[in-house]
Protein backbone atom coordinates (compact mmCIF):
# COMPACT_ATOMS: atom_id res chain seq x y z
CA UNK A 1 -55.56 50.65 15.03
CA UNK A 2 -56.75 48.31 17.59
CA UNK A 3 -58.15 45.21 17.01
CA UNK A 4 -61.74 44.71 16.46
CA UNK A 5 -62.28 48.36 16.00
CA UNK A 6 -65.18 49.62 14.20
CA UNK A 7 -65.26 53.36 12.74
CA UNK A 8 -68.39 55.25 13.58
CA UNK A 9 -67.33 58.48 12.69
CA UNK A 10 -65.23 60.48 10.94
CA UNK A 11 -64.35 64.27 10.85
CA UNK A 12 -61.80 67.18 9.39
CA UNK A 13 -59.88 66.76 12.43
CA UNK A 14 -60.47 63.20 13.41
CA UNK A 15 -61.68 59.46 13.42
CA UNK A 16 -64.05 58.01 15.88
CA UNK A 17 -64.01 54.37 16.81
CA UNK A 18 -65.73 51.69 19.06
CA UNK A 19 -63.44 48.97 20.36
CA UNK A 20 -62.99 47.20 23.36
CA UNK A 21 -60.39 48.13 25.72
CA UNK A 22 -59.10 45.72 28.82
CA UNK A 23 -62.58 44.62 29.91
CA UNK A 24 -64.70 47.59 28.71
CA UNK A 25 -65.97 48.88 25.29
CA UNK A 26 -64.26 52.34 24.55
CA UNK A 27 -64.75 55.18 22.03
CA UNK A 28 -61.15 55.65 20.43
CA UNK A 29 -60.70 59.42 19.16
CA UNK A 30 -57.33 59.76 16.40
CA UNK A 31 -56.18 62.86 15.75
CA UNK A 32 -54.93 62.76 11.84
CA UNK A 33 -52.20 64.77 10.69
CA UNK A 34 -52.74 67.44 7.91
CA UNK A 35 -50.18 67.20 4.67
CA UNK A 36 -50.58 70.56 3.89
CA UNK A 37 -48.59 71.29 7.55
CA UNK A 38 -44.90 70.77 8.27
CA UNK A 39 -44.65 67.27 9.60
CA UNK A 40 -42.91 68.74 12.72
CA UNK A 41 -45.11 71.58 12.85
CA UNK A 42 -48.40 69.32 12.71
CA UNK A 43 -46.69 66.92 15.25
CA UNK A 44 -46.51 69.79 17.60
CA UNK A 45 -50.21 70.80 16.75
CA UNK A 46 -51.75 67.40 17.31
CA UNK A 47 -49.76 66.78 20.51
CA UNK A 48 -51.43 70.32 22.15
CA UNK A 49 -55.12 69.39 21.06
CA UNK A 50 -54.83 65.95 22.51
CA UNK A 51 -53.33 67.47 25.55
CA UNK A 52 -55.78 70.23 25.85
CA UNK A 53 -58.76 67.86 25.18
CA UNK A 54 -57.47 65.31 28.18
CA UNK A 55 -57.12 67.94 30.76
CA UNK A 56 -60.68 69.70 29.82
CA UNK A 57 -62.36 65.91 30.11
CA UNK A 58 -60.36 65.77 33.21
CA UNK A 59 -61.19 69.63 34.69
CA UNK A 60 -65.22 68.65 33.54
CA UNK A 61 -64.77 65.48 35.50
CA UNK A 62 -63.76 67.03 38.91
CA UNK A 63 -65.96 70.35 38.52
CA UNK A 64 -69.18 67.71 38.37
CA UNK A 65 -69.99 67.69 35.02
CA UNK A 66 -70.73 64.54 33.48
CA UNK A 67 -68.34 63.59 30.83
CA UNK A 68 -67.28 60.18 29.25
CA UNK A 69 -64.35 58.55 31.72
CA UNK A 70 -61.08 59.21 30.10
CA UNK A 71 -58.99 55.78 29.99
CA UNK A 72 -55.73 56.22 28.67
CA UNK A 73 -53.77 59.05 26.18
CA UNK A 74 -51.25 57.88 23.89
CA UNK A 75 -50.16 60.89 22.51
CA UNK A 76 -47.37 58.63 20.37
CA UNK A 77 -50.47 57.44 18.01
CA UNK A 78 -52.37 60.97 18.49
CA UNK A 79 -55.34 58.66 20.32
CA UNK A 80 -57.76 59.21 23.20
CA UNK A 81 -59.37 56.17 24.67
CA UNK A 82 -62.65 56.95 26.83
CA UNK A 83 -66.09 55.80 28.25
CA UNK A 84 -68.27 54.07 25.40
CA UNK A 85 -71.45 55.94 26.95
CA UNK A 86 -74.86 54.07 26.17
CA UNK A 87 -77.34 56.50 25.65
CA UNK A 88 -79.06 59.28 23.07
CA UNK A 89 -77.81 62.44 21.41
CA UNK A 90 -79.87 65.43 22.98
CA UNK A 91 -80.43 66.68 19.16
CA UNK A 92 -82.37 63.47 18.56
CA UNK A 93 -84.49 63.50 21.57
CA UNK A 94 -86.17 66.71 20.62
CA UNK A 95 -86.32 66.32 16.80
CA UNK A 96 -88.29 63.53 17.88
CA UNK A 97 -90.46 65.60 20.22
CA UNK A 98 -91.12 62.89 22.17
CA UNK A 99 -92.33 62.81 25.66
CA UNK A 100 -89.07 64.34 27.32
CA UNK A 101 -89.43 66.35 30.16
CA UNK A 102 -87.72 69.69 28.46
CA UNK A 103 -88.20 71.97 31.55
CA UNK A 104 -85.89 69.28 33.37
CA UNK A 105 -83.61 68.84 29.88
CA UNK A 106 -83.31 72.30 30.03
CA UNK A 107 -82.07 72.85 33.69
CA UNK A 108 -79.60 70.08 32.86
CA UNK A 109 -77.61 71.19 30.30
CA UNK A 110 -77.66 75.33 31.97
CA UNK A 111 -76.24 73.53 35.31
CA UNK A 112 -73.54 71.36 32.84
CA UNK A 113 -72.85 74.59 31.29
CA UNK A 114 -71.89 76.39 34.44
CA UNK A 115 -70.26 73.79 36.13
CA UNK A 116 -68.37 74.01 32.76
CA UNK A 117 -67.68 77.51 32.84
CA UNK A 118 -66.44 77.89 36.71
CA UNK A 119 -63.16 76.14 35.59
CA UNK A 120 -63.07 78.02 33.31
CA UNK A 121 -63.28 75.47 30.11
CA UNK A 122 -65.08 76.67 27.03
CA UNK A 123 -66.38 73.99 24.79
CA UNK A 124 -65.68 75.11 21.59
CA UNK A 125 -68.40 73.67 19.68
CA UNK A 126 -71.46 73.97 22.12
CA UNK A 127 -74.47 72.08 20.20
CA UNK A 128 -76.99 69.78 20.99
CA UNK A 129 -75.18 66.98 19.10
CA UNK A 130 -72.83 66.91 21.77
CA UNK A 131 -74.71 66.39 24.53
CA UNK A 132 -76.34 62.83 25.59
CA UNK A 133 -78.42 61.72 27.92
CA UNK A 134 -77.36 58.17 29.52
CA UNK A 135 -79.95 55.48 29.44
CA UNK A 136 -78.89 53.91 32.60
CA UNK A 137 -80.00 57.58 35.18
CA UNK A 138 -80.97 59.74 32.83
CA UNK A 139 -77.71 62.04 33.72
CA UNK A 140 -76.58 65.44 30.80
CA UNK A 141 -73.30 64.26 29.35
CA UNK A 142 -71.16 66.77 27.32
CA UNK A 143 -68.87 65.13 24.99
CA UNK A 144 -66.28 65.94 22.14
CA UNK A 145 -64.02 68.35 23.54
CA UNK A 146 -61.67 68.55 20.34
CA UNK A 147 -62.04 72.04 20.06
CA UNK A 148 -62.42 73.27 23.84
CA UNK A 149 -59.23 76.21 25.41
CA UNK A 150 -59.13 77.24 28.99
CA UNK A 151 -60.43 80.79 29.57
CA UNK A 152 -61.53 82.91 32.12
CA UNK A 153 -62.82 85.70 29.64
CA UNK A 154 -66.26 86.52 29.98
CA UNK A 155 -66.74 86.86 26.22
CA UNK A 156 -65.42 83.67 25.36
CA UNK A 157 -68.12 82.07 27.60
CA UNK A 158 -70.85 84.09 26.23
CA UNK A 159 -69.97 82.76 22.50
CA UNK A 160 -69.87 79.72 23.82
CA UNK A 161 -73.98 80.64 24.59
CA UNK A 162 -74.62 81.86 21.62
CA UNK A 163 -73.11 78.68 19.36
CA UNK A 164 -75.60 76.70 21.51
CA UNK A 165 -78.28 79.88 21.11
CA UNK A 166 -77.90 79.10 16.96
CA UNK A 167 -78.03 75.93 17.57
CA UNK A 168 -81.27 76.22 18.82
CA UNK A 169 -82.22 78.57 16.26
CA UNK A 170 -81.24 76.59 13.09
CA UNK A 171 -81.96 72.89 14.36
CA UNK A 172 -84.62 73.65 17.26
CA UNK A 173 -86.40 76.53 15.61
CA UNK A 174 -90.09 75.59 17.55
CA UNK A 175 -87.48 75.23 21.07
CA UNK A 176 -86.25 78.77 21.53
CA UNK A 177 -88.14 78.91 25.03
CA UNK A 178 -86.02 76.02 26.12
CA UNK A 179 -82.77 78.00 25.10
CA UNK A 180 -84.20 80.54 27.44
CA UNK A 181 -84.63 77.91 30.76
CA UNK A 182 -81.28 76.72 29.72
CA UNK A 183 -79.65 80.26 30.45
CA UNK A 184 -82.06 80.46 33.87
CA UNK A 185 -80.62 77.47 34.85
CA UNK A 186 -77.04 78.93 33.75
CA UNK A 187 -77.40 81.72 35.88
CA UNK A 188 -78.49 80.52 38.81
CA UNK A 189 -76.11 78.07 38.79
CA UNK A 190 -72.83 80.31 38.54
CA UNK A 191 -71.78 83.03 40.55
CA UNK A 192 -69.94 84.55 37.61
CA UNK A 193 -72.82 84.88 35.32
CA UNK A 194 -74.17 88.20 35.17
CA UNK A 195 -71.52 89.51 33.31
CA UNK A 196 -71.03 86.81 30.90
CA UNK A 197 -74.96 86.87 30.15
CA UNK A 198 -74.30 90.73 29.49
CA UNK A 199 -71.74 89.99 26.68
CA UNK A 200 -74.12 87.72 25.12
CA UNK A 201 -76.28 90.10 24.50
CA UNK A 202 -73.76 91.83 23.21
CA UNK A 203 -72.51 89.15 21.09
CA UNK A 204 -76.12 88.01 19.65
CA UNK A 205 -76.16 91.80 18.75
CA UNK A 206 -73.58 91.53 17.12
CA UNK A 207 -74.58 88.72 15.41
CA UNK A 208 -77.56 89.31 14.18
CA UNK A 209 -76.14 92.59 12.31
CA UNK A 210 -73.92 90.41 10.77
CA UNK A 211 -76.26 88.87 9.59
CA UNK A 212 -78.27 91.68 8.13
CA UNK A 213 -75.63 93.02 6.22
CA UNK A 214 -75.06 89.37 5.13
């Protein structure tokens, strides 16, 4: 590992570190391999999640969503290095409840969303502990793509809706009008919407008789 750095996180899939890199300070993401997998096999696995997490930092990027810089991809040492991003986890702001603007927190993350979406990138794990707000202009960042695919299925795009929607409704339980500016924002920021906000209602239906019958 690189010298200096300091762990900060660490997951099933991977290890999260601060350390500086040329003249900035970086957030170092390294993919671990699983001994349960065929040592090609996982080779091959870790290589196409690195690879599919660069290029949906790098579609983000260019479709105007904010995301953290990506710096450099050494796929030898399964590693991302990217933008160190000073600011605070959208989770924490409204546990907190303190005064945020949530009408304009809102309308950020449904624009981020759909700028998201129209390239057709689906997060993966949609939740409000992977979205900041930077200190410096106050600008939505979506990070921790580790688990995003490229698709242009409208379903796909509504679950990734409704992992944010249970989000909302497990951490956020006093917030579920703000879920609902988040989608207004959504949809009147992509085209494409209608018929992705129809199959989430069909997949929150389905849902919630799931869990009925438990």
């Amino acid at each position: 590992m690189t010298e200096n750095a300091i762990l900060i996180k660490q997951g099933a899939e991977a290890r999260v570190y601060t350390a500086p890199f040329l003249t900035k300070k970086a957030i170092i993401k390294e993919r671990f391999g699983k001994a349960y997998r065929h040592p090609i096999l996982d080779k091959k696995l870790t290589a196409r999640r690195i690879t599919q997490e660069a290029r949906s930092l790098f579609k983000c990027y260019k479709s105007g969503v904010d995301t953290p810089v990506l710096y450099f991809v050494d796929m030898e040492n399964s590693k991302i290095y990217m933008e160190f991003i000073e600011g605070k986890v959208v989770k924490d702001l409204i546990l907190e409840n303190k005064e945020i603007k949530k009408d304009q927190l809102a309308e950020k993350i449904g624009i981020a969303i759909a700028r998201m979406h129209s390239v057709d990138v689906i997060h993966g794990d949609l939740t409000t502990s992977n979205l900041l707000l930077r200190d410096s202009n106050k600008s939505l960042v979506v990070i921790d793509f580790g688990l995003s695919y490229v698709s242009s299925l409208p379903e796909d795009k509504a679950v990734d809706l409704y992992v944010l929607e249970r989000t909302f409704l497990s951490t956020h339980p006093n917030f579920e009008n703000m879920f609902a500016e988040i989608l207004e924002a959504y949809a009147k920021n992509y085209k494409a919407s209608k018929e992705i906000l129809a199959k989430f209602a069909d997949v929150r239906l389905r849902g919630r008789k799931r869990n009925m019958v438990g």
